[in-house]
C-alpha atoms as a PDB file:
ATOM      1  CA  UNK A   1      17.445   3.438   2.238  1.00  0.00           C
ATOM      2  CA  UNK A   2      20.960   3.812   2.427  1.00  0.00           C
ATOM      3  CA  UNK A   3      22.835   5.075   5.750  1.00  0.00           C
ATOM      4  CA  UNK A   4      26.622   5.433   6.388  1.00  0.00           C
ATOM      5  CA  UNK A   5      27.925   4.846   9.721  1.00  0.00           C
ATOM      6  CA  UNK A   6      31.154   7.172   9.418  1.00  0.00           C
ATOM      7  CA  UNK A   7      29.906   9.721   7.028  1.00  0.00           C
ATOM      8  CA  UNK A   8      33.182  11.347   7.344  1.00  0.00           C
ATOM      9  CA  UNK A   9      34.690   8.567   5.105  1.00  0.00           C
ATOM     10  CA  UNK A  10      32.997   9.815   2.308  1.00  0.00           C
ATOM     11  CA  UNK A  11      35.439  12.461   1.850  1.00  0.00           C
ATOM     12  CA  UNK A  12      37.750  10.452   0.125  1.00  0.00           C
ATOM     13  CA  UNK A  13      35.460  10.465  -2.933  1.00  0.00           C
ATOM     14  CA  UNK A  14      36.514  13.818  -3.294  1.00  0.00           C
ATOM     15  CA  UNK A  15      40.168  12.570  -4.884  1.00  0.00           C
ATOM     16  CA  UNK A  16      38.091  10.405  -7.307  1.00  0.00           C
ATOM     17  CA  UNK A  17      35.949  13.353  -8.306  1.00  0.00           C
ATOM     18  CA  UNK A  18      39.202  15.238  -8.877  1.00  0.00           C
ATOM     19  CA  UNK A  19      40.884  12.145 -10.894  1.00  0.00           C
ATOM     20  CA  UNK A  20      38.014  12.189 -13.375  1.00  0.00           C
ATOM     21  CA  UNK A  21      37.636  16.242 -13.544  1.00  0.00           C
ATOM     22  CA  UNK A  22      41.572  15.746 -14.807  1.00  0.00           C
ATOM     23  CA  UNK A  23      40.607  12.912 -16.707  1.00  0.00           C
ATOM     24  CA  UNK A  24      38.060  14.830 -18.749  1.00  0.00           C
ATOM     25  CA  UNK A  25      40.653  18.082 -18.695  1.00  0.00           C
ATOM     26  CA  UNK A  26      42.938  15.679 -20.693  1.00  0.00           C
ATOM     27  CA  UNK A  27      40.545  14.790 -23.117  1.00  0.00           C
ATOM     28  CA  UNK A  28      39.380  18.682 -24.038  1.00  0.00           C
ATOM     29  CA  UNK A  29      43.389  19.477 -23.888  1.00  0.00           C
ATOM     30  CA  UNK A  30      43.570  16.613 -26.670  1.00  0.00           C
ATOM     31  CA  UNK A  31      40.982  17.669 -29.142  1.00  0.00           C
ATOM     32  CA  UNK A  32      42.502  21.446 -29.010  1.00  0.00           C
ATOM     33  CA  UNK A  33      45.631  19.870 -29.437  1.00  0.00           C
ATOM     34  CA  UNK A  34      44.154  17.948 -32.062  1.00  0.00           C
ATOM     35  CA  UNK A  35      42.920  21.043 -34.052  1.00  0.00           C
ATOM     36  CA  UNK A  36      45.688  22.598 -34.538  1.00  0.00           C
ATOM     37  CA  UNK A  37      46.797  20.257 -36.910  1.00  0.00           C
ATOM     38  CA  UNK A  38      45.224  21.816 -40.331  1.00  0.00           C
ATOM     39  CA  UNK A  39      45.939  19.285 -42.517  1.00  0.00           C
ATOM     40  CA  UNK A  40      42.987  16.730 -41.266  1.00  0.00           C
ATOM     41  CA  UNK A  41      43.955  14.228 -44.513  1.00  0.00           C
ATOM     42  CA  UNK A  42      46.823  13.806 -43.956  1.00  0.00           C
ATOM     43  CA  UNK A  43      46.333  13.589 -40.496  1.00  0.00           C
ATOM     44  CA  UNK A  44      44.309  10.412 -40.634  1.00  0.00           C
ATOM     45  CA  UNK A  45      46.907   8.417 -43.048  1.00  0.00           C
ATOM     46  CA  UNK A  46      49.498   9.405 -40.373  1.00  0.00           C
ATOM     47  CA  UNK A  47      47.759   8.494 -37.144  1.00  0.00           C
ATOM     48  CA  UNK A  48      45.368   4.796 -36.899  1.00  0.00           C
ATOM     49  CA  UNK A  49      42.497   4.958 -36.198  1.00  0.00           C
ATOM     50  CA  UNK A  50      41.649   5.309 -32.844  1.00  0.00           C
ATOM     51  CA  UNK A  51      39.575   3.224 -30.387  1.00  0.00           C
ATOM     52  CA  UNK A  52      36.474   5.951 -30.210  1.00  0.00           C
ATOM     53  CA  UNK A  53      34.098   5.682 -27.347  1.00  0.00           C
ATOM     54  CA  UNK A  54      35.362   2.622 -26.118  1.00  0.00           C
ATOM     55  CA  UNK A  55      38.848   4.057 -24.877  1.00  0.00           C
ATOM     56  CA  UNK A  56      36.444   5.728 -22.155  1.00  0.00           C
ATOM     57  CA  UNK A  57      35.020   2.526 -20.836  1.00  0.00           C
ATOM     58  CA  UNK A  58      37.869   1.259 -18.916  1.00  0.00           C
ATOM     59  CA  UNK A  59      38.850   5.013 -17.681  1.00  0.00           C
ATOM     60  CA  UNK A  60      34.690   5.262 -16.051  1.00  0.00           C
ATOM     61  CA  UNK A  61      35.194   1.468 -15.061  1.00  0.00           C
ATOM     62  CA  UNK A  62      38.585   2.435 -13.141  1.00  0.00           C
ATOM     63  CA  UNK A  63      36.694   5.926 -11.377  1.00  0.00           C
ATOM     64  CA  UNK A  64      33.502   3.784 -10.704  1.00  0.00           C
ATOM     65  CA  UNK A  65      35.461   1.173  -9.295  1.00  0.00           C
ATOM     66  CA  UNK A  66      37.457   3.882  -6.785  1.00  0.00           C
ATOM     67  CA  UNK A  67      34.345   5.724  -5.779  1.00  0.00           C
ATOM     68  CA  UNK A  68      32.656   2.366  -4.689  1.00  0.00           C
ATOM     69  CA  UNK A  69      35.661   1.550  -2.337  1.00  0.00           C
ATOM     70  CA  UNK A  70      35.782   5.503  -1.021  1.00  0.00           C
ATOM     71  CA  UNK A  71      32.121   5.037  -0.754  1.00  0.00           C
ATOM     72  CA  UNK A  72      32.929   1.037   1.136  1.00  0.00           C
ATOM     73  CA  UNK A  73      35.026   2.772   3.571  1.00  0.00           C
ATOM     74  CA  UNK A  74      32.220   4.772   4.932  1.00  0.00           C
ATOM     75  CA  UNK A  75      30.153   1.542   6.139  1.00  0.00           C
ATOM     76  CA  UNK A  76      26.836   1.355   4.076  1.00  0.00           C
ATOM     77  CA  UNK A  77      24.069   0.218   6.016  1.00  0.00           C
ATOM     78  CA  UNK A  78      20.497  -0.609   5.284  1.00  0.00           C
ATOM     79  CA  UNK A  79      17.849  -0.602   8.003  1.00  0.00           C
ATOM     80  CA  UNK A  80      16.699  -4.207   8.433  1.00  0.00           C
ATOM     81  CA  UNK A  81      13.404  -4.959  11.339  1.00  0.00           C
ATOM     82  CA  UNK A  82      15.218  -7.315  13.663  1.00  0.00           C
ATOM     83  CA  UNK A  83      12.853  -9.890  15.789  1.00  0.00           C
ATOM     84  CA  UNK A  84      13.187  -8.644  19.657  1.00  0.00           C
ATOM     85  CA  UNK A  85      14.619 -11.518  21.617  1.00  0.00           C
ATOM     86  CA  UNK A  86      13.074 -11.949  25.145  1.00  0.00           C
ATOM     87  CA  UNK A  87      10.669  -8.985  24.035  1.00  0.00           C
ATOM     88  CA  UNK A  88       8.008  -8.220  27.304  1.00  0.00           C
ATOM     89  CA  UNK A  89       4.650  -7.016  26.746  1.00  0.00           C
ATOM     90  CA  UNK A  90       2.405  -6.239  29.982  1.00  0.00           C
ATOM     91  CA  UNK A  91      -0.873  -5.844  29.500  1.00  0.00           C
ATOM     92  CA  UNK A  92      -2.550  -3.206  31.859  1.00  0.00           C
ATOM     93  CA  UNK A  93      -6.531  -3.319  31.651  1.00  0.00           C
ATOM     94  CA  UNK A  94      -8.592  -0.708  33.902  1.00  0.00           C
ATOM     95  CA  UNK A  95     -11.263  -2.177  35.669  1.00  0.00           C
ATOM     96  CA  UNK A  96     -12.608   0.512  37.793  1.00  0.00           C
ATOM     97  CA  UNK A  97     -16.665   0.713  38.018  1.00  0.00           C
ATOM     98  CA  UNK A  98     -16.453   3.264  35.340  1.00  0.00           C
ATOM     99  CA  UNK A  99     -15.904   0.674  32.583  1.00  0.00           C
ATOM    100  CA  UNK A 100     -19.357  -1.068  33.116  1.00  0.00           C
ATOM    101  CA  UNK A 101     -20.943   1.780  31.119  1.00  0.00           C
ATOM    102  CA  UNK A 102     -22.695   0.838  28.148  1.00  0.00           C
ATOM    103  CA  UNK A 103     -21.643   3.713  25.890  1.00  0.00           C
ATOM    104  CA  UNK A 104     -19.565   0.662  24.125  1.00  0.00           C
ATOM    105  CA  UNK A 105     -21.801  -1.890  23.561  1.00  0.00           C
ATOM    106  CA  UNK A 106     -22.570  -4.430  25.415  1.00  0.00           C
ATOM    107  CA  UNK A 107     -20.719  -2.730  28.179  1.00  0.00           C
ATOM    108  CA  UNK A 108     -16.945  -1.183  27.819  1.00  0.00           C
ATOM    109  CA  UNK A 109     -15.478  -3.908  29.908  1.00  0.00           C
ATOM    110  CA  UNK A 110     -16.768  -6.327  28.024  1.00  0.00           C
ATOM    111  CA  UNK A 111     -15.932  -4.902  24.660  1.00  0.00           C
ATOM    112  CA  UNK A 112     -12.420  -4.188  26.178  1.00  0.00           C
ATOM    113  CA  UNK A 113     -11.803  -8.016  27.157  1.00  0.00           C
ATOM    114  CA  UNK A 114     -13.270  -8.843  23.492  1.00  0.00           C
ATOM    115  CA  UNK A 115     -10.160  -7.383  21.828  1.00  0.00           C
ATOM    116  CA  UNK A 116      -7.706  -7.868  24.550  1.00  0.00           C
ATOM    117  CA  UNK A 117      -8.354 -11.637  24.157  1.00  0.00           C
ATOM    118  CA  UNK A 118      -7.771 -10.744  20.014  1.00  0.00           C
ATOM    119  CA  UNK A 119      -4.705  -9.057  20.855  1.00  0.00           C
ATOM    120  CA  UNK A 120      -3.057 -11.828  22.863  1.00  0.00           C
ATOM    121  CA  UNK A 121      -4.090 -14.437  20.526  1.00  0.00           C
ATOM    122  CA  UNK A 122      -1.939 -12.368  17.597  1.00  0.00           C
ATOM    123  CA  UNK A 123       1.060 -11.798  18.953  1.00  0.00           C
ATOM    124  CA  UNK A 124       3.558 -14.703  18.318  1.00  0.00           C
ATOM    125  CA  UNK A 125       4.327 -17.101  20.659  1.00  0.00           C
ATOM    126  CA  UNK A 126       7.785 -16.115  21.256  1.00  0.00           C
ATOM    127  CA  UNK A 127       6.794 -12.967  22.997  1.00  0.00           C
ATOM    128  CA  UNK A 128       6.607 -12.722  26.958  1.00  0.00           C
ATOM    129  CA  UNK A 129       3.062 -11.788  27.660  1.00  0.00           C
ATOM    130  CA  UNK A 130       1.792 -10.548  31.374  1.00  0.00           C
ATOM    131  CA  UNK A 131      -1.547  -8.901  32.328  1.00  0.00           C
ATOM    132  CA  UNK A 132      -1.963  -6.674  34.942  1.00  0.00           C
ATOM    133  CA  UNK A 133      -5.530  -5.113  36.310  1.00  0.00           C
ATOM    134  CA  UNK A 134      -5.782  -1.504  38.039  1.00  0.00           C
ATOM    135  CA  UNK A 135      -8.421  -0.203  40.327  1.00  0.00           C
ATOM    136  CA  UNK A 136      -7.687   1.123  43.577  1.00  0.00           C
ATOM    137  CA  UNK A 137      -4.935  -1.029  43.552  1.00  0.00           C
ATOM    138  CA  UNK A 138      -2.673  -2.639  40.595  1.00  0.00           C
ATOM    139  CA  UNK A 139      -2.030  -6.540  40.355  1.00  0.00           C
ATOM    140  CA  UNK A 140      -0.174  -8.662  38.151  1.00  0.00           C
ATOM    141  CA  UNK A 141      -2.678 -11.388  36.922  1.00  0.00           C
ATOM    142  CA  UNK A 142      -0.788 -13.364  35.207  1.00  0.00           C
ATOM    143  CA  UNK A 143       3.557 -13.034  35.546  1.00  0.00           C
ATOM    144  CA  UNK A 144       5.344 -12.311  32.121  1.00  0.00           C
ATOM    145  CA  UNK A 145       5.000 -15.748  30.102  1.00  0.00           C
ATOM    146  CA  UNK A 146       4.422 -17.799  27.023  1.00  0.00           C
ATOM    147  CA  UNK A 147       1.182 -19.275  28.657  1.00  0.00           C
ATOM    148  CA  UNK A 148      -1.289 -17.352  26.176  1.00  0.00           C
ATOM    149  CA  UNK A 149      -4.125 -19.356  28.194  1.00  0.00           C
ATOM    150  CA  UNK A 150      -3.132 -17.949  31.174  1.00  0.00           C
ATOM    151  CA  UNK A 151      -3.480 -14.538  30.367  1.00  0.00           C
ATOM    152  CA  UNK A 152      -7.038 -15.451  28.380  1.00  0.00           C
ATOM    153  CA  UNK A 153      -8.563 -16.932  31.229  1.00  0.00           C
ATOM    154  CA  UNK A 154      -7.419 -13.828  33.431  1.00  0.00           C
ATOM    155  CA  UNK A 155      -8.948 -11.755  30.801  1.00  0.00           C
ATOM    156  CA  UNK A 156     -12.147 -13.577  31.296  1.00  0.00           C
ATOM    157  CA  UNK A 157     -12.243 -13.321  35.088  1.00  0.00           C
ATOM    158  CA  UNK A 158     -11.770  -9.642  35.369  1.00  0.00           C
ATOM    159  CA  UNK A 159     -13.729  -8.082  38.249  1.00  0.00           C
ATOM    160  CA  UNK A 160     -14.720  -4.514  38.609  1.00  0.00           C
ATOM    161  CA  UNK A 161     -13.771  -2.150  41.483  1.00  0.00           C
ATOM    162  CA  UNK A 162     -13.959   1.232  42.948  1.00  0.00           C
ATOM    163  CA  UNK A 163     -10.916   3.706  41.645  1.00  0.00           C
ATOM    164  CA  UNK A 164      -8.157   3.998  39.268  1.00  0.00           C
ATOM    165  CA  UNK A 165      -5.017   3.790  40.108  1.00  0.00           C
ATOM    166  CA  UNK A 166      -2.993   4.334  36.473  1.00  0.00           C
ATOM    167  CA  UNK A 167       0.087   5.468  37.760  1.00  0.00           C
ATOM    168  CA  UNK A 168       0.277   2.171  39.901  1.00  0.00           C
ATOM    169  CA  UNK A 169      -0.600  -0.144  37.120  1.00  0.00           C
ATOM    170  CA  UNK A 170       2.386   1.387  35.525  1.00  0.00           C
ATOM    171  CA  UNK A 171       4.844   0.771  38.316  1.00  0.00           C
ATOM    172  CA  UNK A 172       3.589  -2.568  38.693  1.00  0.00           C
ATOM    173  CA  UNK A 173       4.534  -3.081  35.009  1.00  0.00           C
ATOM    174  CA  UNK A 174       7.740  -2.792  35.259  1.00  0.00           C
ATOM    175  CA  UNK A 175       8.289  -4.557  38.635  1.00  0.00           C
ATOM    176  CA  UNK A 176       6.608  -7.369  36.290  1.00  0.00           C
ATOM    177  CA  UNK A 177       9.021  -6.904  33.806  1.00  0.00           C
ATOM    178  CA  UNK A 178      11.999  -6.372  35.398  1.00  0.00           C
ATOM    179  CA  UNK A 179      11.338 -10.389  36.816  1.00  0.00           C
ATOM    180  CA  UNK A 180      12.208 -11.616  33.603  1.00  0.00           C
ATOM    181  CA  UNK A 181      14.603 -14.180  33.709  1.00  0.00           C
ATOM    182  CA  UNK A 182      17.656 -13.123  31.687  1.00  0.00           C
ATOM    183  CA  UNK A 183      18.573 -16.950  30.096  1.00  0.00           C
ATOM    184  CA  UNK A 184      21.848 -15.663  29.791  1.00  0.00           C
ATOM    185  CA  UNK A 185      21.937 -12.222  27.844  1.00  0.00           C
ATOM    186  CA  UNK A 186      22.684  -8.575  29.203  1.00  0.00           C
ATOM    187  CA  UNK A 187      20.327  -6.029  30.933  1.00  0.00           C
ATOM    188  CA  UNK A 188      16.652  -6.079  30.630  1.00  0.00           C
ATOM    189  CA  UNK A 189      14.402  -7.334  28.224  1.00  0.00           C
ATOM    190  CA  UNK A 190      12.840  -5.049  25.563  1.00  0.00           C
ATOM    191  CA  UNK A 191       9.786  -4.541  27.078  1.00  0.00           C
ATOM    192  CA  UNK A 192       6.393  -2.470  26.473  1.00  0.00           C
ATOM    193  CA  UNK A 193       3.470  -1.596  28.168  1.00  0.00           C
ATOM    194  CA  UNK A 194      -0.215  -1.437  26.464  1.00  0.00           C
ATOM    195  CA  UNK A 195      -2.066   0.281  29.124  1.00  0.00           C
ATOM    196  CA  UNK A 196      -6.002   0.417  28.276  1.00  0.00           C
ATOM    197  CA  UNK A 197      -7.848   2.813  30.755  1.00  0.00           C
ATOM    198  CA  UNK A 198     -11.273   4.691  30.325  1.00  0.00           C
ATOM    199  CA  UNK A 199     -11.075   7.396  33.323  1.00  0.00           C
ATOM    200  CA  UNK A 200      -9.370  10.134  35.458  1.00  0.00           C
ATOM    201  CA  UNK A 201      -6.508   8.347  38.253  1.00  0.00           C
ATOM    202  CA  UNK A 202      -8.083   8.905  41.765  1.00  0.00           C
ATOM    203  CA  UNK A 203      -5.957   6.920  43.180  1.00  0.00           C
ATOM    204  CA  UNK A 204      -2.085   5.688  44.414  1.00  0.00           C
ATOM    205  CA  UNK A 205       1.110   7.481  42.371  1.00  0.00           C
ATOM    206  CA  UNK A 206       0.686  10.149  40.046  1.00  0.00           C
ATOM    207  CA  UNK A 207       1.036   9.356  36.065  1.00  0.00           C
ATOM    208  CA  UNK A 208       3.773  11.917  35.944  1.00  0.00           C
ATOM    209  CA  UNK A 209       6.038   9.587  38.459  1.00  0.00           C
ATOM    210  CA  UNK A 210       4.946   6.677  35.949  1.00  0.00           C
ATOM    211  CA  UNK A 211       6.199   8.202  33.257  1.00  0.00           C
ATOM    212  CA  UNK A 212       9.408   9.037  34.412  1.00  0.00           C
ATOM    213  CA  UNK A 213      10.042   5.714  36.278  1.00  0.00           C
ATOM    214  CA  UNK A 214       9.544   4.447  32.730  1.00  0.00           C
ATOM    215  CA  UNK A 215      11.363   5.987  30.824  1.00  0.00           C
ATOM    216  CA  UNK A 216      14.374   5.432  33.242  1.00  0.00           C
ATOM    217  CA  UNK A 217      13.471   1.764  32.858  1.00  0.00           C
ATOM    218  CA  UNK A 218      13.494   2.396  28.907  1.00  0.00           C
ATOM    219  CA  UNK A 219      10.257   1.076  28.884  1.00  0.00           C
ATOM    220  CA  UNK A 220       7.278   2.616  26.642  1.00  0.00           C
ATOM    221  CA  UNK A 221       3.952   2.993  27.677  1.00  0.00           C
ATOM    222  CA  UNK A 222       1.569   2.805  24.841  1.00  0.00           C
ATOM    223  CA  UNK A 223      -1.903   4.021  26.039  1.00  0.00           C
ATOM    224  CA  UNK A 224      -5.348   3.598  24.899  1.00  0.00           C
ATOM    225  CA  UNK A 225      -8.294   5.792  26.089  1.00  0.00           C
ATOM    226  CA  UNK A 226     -11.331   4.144  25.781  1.00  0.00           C
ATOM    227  CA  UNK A 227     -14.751   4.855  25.999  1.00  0.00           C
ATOM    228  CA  UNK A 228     -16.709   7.839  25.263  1.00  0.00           C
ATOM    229  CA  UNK A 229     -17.120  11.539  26.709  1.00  0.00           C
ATOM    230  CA  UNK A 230     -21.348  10.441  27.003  1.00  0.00           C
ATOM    231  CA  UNK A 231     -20.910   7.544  28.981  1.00  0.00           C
ATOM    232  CA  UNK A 232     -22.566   7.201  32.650  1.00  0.00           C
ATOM    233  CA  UNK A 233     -22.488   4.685  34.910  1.00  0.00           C
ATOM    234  CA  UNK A 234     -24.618   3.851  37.997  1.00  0.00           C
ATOM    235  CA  UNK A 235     -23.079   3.814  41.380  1.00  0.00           C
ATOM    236  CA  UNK A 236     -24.721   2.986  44.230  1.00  0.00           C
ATOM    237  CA  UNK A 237     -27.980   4.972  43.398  1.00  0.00           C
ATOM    238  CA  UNK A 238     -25.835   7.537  41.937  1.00  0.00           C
ATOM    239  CA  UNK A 239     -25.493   8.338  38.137  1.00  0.00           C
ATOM    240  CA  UNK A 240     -22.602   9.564  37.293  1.00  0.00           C
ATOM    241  CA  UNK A 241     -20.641  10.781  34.595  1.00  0.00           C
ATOM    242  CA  UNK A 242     -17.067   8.782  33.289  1.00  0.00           C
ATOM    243  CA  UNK A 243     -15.608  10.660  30.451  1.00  0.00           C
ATOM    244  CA  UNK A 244     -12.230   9.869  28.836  1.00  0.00           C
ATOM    245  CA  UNK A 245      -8.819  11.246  30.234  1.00  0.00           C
ATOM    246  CA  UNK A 246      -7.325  10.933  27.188  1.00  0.00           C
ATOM    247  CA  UNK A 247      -4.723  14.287  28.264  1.00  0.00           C
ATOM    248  CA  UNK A 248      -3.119  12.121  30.792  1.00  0.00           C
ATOM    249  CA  UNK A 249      -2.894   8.887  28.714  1.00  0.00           C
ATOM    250  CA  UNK A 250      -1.228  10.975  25.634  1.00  0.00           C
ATOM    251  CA  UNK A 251       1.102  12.505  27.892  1.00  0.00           C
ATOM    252  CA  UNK A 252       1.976   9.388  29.910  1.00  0.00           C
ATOM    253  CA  UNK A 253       2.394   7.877  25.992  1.00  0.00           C
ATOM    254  CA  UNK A 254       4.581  10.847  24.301  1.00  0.00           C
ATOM    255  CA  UNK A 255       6.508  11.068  27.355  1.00  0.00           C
ATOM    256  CA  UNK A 256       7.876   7.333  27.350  1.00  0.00           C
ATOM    257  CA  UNK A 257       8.232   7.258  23.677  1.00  0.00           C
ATOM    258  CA  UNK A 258       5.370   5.086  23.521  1.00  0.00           C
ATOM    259  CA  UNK A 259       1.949   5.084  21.051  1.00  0.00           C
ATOM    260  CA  UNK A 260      -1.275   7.022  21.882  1.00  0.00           C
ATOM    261  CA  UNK A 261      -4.091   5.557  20.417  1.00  0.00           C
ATOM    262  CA  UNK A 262      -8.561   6.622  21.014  1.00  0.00           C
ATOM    263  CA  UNK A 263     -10.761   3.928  20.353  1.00  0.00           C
ATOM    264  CA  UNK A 264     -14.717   4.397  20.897  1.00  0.00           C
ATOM    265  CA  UNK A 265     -16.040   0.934  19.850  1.00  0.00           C
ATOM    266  CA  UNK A 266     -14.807  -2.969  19.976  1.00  0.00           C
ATOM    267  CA  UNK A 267     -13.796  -2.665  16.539  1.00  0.00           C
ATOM    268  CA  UNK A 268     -11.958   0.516  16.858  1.00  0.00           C
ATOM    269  CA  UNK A 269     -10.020  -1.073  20.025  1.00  0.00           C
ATOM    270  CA  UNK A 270      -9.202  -4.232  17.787  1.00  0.00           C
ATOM    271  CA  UNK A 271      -7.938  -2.568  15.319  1.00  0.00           C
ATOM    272  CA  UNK A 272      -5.390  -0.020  18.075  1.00  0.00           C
ATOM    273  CA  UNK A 273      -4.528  -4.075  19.436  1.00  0.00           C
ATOM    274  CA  UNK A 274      -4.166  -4.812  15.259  1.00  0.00           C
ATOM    275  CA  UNK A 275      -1.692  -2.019  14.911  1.00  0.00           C
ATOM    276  CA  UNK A 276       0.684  -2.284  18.283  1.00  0.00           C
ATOM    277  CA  UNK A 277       0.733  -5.970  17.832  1.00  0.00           C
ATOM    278  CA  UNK A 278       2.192  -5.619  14.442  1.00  0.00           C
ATOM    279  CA  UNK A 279       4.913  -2.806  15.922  1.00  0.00           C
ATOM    280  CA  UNK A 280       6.180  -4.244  18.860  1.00  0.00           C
ATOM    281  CA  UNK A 281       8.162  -7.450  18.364  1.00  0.00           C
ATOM    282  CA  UNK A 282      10.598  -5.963  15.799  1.00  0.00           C
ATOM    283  CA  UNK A 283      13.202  -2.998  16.059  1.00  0.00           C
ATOM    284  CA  UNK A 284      14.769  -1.053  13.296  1.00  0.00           C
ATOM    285  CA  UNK A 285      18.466  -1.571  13.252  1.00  0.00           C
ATOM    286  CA  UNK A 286      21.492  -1.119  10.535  1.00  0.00           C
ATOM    287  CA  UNK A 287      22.796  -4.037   8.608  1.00  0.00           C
ATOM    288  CA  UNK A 288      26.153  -3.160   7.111  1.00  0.00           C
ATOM    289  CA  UNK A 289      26.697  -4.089   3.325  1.00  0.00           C
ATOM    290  CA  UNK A 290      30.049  -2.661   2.999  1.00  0.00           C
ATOM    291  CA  UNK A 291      30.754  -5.792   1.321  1.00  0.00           C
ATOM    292  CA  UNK A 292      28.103  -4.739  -1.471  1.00  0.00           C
ATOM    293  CA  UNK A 293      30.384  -1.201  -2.443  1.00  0.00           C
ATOM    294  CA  UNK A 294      33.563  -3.537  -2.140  1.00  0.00           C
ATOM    295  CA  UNK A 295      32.233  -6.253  -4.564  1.00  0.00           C
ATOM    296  CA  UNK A 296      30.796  -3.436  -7.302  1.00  0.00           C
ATOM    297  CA  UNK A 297      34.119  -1.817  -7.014  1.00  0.00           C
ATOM    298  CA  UNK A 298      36.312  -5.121  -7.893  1.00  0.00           C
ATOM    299  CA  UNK A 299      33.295  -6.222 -10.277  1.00  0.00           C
ATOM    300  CA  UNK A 300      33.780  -3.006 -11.955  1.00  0.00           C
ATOM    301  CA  UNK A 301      38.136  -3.113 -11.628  1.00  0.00           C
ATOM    302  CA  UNK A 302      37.551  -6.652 -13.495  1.00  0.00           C
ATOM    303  CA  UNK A 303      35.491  -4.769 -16.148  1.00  0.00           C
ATOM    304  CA  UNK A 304      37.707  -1.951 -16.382  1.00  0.00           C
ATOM    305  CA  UNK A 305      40.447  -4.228 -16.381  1.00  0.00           C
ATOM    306  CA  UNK A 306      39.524  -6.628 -19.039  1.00  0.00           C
ATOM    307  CA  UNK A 307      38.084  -4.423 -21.671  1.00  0.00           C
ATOM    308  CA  UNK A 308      41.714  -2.715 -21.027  1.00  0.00           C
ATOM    309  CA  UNK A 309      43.536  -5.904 -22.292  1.00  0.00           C
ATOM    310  CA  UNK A 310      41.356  -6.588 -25.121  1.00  0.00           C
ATOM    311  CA  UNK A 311      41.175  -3.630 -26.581  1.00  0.00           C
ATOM    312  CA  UNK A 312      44.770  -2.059 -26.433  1.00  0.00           C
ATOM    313  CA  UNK A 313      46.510  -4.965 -24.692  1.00  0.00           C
ATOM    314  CA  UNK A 314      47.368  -3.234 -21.882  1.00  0.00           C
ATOM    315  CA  UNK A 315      46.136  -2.430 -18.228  1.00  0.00           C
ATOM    316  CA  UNK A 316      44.279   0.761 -17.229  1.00  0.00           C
END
């Protein structure tokens, strides 16, 4: 699709659309001109005969070749998908007691460190990857890195505990990211979060603080809610109910400008992994081809130009 930069340059088509209106004004002014001659015979052994359609050609080459350069100075542009360099991803899993209920087979932490080990194995290698886990308490696991086998065997040795702290594992995100080293380039990296949770926060800063420390930070938070609303789990004696917050976890996504995503089985959550995996390492950015409109418009000056000289020896 084509985008201008400076719009505003496009007005100076508007003298090319009034050249060819005259142009074509001048050619109906001819023909009644033209008509008023009643002898037609002995019009034509006066007057040669003329070039036809052709003597047209190099006048629509010669417009053509001034609307391209009106439309040049107006900086085309084409969106192009740029790779992100230094792009951050943190990983935030919820391990609260609430994801050992079995209403995702074999058990929703299982099926969640299933596909989280998918996810990290998909995304390229250039990528920063950290994990973070959230309970009571968030921790970064493993740092923002290359090491994929870091973060896998973290994965692996996730442990469960009491609470959920989302708004923490947020914060703790983007302390993770903002240790990036820089290797040289301006401000922060472009950075995401993939937060997967399956309950309610009971615990540390609110989702709403999250959310705005994130945005700030120009950071999206791409949420997953997880689980089911029928899923139980059994805590010391007591069987309780852990339903999805998936309210929060939209909000805390549409706020930051990140992705909100439900998954209710391993291949569901595979396939949310599938899709932000695919979205995350490129941004959408114009690629001038001003020197596209420039080219057509001597390409068609050349034309317009040439079939000029052979034709009636002259120039346009």
């Amino acid at each position: 699709m084509i985008r201008f930069l400076a719009p505003w340059w496009l007005l100076t088509i508007l003298p090319v659309l009034g050249m060819a209106g005259l142009y074509v004004w001048r050619q109906f002014r001819k023909r009644n001109y033209a008509m008023r001659f009643t002898n037609v015979d002995l019009l034509r052994t006066l007057a040669p005969k003329g070039l036809g359609w052709r003597r047209h050609v190099s006048a629509a080459a010669f417009l053509l070749m001034l609307g391209a350069l009106a439309a040049a100075t107006a900086r085309p542009s084409v969106d192009t998908e740029q790779p992100l360099e230094r792009a951050t991803v943190m990983l935030a899993i919820d391990v609260s007691l609430s994801m050992q209920a079995d209403d995702v087979a074999p058990s929703r932490i299982e099926a969640a460190q299933e596909a989280a080990k998918a996810f990290v194995n998909e995304l390229p290698a250039t990528y920063n990857l950290g994990l973070v886990s959230f309970a009571k308490a968030a921790n970064v696991l493993v740092p923002p890195s290359k090491d994929r086998s870091a973060v896998i065997s973290a994965i692996d040795g996730l442990t469960l505990a009491e609470a959920t702290a989302t708004g923490e594992a947020v914060f703790t995100s983007l302390d993770a990211i903002r240790s990036v080293p820089s290797d040289g380039a301006d401000g922060a990296p472009p950075a995401r979060v993939v937060l997967l949770s399956d309950g309610y926060r009971t615990s540390g800063r609110s989702i709403e603080d999250a959310a705005t420390a994130a945005s700030q930070a120009n950071v999206p938070v791409s949420t997953i809610a997880f689980g089911t609303d029928t899923g139980v789990v059994d805590i010391r004696g007591s069987v309780q109910r852990v339903p999805v917050d998936r309210l929060s976890l939209q909000e805390l996504a549409e706020s930051t400008k990140g992705y909100f995503y439900e998954a209710a089985s391993v291949s569901e959550l595979k396939q949310v992994y599938e899709d932000m995996g695919s979205s995350i390492g490129h941004r959408t950015e114009p690629r001038e081809v001003t020197q596209w409109y420039a080219g057509a418009g001597l390409l068609l000056g050349l034309l317009g130009a040439g079939l000029s000289l052979l034709w009636t020896s002259r120039l346009p």
